[in-house]
N, C-alpha and C. Protein backbone atom coordinates (compact mmCIF):
# COMPACT_ATOMS: atom_id res chain seq x y z
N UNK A 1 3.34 18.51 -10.71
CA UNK A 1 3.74 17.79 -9.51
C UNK A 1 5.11 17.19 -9.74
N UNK A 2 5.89 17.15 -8.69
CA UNK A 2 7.30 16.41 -8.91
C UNK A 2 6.87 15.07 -9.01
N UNK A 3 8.15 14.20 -9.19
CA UNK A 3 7.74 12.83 -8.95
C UNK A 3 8.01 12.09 -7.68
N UNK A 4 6.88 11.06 -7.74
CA UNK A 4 6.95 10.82 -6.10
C UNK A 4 8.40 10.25 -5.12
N UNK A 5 8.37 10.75 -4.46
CA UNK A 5 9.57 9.83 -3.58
C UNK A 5 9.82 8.70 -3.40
N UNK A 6 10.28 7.84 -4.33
CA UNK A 6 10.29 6.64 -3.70
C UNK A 6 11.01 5.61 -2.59
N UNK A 7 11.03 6.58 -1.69
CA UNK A 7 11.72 6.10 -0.43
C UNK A 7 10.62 6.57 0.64
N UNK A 8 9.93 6.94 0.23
CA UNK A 8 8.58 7.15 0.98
C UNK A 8 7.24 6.64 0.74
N UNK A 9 6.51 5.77 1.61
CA UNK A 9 5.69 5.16 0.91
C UNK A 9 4.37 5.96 0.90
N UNK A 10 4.08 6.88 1.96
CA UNK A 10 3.00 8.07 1.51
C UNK A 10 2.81 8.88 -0.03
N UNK A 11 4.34 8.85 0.13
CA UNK A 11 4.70 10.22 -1.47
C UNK A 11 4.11 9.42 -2.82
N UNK A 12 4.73 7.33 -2.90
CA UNK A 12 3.86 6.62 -3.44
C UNK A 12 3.16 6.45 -3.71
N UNK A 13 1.90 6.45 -2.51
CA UNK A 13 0.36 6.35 -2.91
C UNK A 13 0.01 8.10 -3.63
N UNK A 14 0.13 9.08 -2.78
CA UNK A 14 -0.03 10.15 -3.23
C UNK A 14 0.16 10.78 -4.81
N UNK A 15 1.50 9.58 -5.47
CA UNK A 15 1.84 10.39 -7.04
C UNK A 15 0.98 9.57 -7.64
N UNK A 16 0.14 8.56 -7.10
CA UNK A 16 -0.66 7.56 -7.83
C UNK A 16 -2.01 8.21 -7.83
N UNK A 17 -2.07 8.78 -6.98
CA UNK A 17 -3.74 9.26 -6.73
C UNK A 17 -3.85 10.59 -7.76
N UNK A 18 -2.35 11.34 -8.12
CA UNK A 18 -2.37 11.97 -8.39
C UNK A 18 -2.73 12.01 -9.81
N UNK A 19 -2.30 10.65 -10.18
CA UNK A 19 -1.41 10.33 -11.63
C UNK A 19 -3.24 10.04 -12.31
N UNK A 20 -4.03 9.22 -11.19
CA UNK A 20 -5.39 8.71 -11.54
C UNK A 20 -6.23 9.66 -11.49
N UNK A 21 -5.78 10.90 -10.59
CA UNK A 21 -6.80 11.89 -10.73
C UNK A 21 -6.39 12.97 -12.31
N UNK A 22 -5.37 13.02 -12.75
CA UNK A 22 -5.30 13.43 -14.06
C UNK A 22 -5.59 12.89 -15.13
N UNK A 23 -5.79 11.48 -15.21
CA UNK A 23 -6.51 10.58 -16.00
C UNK A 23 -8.11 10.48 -16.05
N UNK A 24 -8.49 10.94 -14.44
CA UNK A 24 -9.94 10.77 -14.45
C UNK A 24 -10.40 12.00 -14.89
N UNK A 25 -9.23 13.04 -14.83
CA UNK A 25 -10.05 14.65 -15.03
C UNK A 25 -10.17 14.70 -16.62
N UNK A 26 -9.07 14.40 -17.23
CA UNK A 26 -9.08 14.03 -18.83
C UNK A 26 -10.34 13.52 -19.19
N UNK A 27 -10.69 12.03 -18.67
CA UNK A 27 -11.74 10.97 -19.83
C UNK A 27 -12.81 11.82 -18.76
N UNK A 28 -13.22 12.68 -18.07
CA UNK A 28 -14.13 13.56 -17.12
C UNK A 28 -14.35 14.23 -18.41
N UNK A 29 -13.29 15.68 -18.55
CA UNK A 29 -13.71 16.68 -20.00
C UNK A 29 -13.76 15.61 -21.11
N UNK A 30 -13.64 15.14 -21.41
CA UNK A 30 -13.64 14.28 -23.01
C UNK A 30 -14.99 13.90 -22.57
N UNK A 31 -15.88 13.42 -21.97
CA UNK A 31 -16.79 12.67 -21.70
C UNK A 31 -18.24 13.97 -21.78
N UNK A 32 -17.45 14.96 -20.88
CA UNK A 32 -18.78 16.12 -20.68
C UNK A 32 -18.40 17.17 -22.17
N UNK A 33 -17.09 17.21 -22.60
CA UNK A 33 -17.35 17.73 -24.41
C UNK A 33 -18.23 16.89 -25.25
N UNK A 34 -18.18 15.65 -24.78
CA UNK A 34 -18.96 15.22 -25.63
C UNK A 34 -20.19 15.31 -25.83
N UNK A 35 -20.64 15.46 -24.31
CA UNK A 35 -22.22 15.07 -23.91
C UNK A 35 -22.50 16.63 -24.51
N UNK A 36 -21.77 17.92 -24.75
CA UNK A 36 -21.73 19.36 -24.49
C UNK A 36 -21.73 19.48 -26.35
N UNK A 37 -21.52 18.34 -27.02
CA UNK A 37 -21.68 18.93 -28.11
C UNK A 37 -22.78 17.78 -28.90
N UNK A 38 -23.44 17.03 -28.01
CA UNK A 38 -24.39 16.01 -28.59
C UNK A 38 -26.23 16.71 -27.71
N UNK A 39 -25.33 17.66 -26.92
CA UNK A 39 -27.29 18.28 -26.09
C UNK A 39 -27.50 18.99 -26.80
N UNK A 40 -28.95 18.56 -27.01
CA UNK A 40 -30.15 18.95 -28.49
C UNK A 40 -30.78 20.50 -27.78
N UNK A 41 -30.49 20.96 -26.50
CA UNK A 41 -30.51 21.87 -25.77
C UNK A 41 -29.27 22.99 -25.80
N UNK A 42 -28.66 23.02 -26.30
CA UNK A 42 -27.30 23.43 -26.46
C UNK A 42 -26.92 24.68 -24.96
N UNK A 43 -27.52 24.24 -24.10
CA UNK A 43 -27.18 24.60 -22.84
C UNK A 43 -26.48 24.62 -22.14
N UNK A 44 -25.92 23.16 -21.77
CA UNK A 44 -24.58 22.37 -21.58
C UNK A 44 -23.52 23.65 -21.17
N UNK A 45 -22.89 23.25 -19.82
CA UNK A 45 -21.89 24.49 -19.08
C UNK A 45 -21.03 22.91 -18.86
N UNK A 46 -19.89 23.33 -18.73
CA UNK A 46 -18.98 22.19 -18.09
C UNK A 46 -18.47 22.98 -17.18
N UNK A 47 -18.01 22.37 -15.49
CA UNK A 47 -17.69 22.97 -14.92
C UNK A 47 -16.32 21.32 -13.98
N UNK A 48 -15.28 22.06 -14.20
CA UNK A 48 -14.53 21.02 -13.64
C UNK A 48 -14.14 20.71 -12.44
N UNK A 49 -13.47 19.31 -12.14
CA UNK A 49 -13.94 18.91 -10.41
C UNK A 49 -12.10 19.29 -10.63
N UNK A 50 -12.29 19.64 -9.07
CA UNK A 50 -11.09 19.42 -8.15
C UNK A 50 -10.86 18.55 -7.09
N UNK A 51 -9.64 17.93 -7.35
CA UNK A 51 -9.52 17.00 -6.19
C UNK A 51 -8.67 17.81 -5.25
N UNK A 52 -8.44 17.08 -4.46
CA UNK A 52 -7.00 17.58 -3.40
C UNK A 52 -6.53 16.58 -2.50
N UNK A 53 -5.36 16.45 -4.06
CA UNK A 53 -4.62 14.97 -3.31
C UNK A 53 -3.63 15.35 -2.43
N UNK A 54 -3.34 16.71 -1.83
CA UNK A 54 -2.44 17.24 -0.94
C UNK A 54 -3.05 16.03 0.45
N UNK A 55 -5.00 16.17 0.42
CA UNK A 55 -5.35 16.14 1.79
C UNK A 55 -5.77 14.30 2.01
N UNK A 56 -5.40 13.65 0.74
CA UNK A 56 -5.67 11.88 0.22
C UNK A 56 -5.48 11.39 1.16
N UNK A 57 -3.90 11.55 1.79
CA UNK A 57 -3.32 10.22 2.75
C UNK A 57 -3.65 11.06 3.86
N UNK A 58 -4.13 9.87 4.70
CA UNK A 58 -4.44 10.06 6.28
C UNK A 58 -3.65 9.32 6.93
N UNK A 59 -3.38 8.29 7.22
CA UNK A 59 -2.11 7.43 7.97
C UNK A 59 -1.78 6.65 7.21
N UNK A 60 -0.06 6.23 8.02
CA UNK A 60 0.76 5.74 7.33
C UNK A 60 1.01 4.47 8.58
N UNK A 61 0.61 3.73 8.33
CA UNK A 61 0.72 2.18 9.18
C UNK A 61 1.62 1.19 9.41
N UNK A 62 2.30 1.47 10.00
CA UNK A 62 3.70 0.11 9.63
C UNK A 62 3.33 -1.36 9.98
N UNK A 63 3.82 -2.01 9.33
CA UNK A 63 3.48 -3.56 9.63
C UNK A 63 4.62 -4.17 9.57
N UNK A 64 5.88 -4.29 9.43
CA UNK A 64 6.63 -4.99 9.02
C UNK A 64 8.08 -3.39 8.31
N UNK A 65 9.42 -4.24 8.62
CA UNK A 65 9.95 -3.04 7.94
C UNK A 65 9.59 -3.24 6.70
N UNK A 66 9.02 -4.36 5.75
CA UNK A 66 8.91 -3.56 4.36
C UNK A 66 7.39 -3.73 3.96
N UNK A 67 6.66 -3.61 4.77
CA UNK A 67 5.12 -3.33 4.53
C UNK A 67 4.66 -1.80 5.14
N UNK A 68 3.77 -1.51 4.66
CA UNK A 68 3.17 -0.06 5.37
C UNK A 68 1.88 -0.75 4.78
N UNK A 69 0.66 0.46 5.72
CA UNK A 69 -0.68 0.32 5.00
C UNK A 69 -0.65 2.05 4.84
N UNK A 70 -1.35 2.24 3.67
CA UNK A 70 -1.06 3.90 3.32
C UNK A 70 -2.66 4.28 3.66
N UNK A 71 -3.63 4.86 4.27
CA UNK A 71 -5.06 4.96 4.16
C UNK A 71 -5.33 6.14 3.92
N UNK A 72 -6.11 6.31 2.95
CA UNK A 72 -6.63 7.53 2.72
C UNK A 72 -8.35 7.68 2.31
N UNK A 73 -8.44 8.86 2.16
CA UNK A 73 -10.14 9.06 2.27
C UNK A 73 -10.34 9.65 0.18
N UNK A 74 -10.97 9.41 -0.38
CA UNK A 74 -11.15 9.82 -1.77
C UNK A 74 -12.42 10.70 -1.33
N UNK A 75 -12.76 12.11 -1.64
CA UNK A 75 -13.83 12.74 -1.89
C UNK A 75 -14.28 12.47 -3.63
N UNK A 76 -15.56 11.88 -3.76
CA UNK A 76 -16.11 11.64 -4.88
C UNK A 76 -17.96 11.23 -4.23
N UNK A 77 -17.93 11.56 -5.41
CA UNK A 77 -19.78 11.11 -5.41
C UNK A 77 -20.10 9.60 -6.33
N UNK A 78 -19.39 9.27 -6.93
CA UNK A 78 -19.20 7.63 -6.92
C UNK A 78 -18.09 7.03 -6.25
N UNK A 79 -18.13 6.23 -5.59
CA UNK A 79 -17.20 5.34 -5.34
C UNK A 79 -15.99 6.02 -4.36
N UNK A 80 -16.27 6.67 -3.48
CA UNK A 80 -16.02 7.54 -2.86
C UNK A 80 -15.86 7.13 -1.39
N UNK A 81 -14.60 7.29 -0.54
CA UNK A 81 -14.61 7.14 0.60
C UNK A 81 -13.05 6.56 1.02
N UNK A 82 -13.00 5.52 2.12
CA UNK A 82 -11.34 5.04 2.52
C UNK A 82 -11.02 4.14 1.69
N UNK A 83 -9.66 3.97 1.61
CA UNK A 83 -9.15 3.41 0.37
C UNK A 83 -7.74 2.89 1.50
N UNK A 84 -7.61 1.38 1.46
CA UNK A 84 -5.96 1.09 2.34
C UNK A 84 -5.11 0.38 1.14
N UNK A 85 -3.98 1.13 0.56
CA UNK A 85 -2.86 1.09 0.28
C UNK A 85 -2.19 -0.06 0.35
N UNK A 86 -1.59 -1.23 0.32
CA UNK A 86 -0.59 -2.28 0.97
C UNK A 86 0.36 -2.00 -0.30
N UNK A 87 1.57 -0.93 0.86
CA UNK A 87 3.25 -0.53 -0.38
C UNK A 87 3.66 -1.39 0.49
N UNK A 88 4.42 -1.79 0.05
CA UNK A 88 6.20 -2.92 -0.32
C UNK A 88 7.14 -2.47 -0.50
N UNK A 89 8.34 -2.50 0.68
CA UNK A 89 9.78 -1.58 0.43
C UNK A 89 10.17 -3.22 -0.83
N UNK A 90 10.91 -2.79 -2.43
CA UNK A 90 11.54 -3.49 -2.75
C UNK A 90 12.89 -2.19 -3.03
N UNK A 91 13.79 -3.26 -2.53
CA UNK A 91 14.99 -2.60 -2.26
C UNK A 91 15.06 -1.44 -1.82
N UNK A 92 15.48 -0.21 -2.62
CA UNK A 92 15.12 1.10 -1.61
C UNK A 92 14.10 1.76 -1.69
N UNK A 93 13.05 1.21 -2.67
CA UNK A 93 11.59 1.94 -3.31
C UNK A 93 10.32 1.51 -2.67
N UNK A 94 9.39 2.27 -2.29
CA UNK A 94 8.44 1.86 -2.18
C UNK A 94 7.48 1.04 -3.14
N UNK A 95 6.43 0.16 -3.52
CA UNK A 95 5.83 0.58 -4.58
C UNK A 95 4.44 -0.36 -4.03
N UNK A 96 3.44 0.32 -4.34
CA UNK A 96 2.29 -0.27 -4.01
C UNK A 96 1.71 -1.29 -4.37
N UNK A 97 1.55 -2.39 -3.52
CA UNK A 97 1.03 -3.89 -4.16
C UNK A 97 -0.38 -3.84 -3.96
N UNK A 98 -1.11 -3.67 -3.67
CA UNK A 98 -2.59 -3.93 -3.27
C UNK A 98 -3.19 -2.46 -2.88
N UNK A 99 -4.81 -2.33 -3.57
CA UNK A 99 -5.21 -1.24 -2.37
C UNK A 99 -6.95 -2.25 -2.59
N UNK A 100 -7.65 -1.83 -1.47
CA UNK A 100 -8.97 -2.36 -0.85
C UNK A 100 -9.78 -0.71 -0.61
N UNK A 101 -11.28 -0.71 -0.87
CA UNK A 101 -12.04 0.14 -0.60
C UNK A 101 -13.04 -0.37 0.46
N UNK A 102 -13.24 0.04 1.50
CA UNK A 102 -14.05 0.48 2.53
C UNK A 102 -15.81 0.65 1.66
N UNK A 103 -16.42 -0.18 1.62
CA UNK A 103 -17.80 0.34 0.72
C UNK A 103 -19.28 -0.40 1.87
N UNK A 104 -19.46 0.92 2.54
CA UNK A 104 -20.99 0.36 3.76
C UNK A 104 -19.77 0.33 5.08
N UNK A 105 -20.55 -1.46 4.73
CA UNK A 105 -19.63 -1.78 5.91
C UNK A 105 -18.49 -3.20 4.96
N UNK A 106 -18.34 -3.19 4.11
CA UNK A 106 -17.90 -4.28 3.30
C UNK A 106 -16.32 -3.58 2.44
N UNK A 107 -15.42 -4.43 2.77
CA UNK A 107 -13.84 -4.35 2.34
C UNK A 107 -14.07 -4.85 0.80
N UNK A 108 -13.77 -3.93 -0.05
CA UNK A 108 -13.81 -4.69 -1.09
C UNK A 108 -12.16 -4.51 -1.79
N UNK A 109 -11.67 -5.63 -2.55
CA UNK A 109 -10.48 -5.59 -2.98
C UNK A 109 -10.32 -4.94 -5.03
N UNK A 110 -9.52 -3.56 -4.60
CA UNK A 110 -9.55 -3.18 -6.32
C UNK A 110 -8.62 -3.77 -6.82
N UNK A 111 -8.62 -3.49 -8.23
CA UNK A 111 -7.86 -3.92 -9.24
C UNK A 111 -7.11 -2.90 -9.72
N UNK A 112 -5.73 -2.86 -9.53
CA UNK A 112 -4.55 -1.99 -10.24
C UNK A 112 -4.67 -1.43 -11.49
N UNK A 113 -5.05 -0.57 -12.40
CA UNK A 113 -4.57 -1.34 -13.96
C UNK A 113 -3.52 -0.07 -14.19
């Protein structure tokens, strides 16, 4: 993937989702090699997930010229569903200050790391 645009605050959330979905696919295989070489069944197939952070961002919300809300939908079977973004133009860059998950009917606020 190139790197994200930072004069765009979609391209922002998008190189992030991207950046977390290559991190999650990593400690994903490290996690199922492991389980794949500890089954007393030696059965164990690993088969790997695909995301598609092409299809992540759904709207791009303006609030302010240097606020946007970025929203997008995560396909997952944990923790899975809308996700709102709050990027921040500082100077000519976007960069994302906050994102909140949609969970039921309850906003819950994540943690960056």
């Amino acid at each position: 993937m190139t790197p994200p645009d930072f004069s765009d605050p979609a391209s922002v959330v998008a190189g992030f989702i991207y950046q977390m979905h290559c991190w999650e696919a990593l400690a994903g295989a490290l996690r199922s090699g492991a389980q794949a070489r500890f089954n007393p069944d030696r059965d164990s197939t690993m088969h790997p997930e695909e995301a598609r952070v092409s299809e992540a961002v759904k709207r791009v919300v303006p609030r302010t010229k240097s606020q946007v809300i970025v929203e997008t939908f995560r396909k997952a079977d944990y923790f899975g569903g809308a996700r709102e973004y709050v990027v921040k133009r500082q100077g000519e860059v976007w960069l994302i200050d906050s994102v909140s998950a949609t969970v039921g009917s309850k906003k819950l606020k994540l943690t960056l790391v």
